[in-house]
Each structure stands twice: as C-alpha cells, then as structure tokens.
Protein backbone atom coordinates (compact mmCIF):
# COMPACT_ATOMS: atom_id res chain seq x y z
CA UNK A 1 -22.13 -6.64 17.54
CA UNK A 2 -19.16 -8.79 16.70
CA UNK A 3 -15.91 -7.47 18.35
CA UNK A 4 -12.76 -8.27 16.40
CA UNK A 5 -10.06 -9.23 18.13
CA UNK A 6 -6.41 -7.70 17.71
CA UNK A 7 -3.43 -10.34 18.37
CA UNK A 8 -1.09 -9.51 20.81
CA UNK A 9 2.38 -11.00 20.68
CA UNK A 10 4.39 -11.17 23.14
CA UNK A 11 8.18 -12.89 23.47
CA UNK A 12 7.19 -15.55 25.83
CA UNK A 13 3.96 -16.79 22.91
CA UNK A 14 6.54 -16.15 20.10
CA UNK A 15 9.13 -18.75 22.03
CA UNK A 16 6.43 -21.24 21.40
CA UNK A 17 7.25 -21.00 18.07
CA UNK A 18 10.87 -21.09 17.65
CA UNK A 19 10.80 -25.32 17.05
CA UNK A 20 7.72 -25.02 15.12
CA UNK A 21 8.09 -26.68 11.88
CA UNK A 22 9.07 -23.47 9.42
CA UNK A 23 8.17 -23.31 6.68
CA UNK A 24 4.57 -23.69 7.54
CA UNK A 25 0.97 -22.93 6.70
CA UNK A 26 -1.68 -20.72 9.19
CA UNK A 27 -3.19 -24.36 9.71
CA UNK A 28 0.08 -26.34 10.11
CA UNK A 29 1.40 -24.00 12.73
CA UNK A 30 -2.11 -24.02 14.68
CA UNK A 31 -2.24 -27.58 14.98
CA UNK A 32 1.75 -27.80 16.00
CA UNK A 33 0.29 -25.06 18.76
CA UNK A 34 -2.28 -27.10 19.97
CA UNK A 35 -0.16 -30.38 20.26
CA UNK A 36 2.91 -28.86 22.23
CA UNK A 37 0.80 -27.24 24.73
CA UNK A 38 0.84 -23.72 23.94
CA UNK A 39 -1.26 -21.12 25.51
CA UNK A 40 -4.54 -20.36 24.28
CA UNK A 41 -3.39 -16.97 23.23
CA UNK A 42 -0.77 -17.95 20.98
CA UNK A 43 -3.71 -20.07 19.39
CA UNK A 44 -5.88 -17.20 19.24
CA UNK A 45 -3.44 -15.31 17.79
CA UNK A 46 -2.56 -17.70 14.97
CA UNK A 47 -6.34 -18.06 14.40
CA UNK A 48 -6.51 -14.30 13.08
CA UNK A 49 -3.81 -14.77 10.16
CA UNK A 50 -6.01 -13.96 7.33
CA UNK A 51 -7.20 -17.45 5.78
CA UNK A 52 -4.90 -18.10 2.35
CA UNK A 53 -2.46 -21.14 1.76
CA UNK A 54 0.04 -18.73 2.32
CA UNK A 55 3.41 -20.72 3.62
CA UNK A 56 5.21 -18.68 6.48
CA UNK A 57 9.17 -18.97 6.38
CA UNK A 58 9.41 -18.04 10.07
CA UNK A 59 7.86 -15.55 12.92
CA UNK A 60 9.03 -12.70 11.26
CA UNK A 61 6.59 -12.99 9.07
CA UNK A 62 3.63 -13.32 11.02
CA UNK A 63 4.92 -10.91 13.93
CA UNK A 64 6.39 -7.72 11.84
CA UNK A 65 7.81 -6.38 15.02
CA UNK A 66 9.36 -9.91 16.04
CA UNK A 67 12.48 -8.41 18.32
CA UNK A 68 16.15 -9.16 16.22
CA UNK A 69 19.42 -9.51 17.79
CA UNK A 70 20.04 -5.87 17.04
CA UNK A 71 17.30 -4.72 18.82
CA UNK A 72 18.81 -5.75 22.59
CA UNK A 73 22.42 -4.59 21.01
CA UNK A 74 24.62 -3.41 24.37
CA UNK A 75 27.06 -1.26 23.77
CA UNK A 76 30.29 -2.45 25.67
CA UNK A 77 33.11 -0.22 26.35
CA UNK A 78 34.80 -1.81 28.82
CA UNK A 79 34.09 0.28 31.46
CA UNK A 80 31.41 -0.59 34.23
C-alpha cells in the first residue's frame, strides 16, 4: 500500500524560495530547487503540487498559510 505523502512547510524551506524565479511553473521551481542546493524536503514538497502548467506568482500560492508581515505584528506602546 502506497502511502501519500503530506508536504510540510516550514519558514526555513519557504526562504529557499524567496529568489526563486516568480512567476514560475511546478517544474521551473523544482529544477531552480535542485540547482541552489535546497533541502530534499523542499523538493519533496514541490514534487506534490498537483501536475498542471499552472504558473505560480509567488509562495503564497503554493503555501496557503505562507506567514505575512501582519502575522508577527508587535504591538508597541512605548512602554517596556
């Protein structure tokens, strides 16, 4: 029995990313993986997109969850 995999993404495999060259396809972004030296996981990972020639804009769009500036927003009051 075939066990599927389930990507996990972290922020250290999605920094991998951040030079990649967006837009880009599943294929594209696998092969810029592989030749900068990215872990195997981050490979993986790419490796389950589903298979279309569907172009990617950025890692939002392949990690939903991807962390935004105003998810670490600190509130500063001035007092500490």
């Amino acid at each position: 029995m075939k066990r599927k995999s389930v990507a996990i993404w972290t922020m250290e495999l999605a920094s991998y990313l951040e030079d990649a060259p967006w837009p880009a396809s599943k294929e594209e972004l696998i092969d810029y993986a592989t030749r900068t030296g990215a872990p195997i996981q981050l490979v993986e990972n790419l490796q389950e997109l589903e298979d279309s020639d569907e172009v990617y804009e950025s890692i939002d769009e392949i990690w939903p969850d991807y962390p935004t500036d105003e998810d670490f927003f600190f509130e500063d009051e001035g007092e500490y």
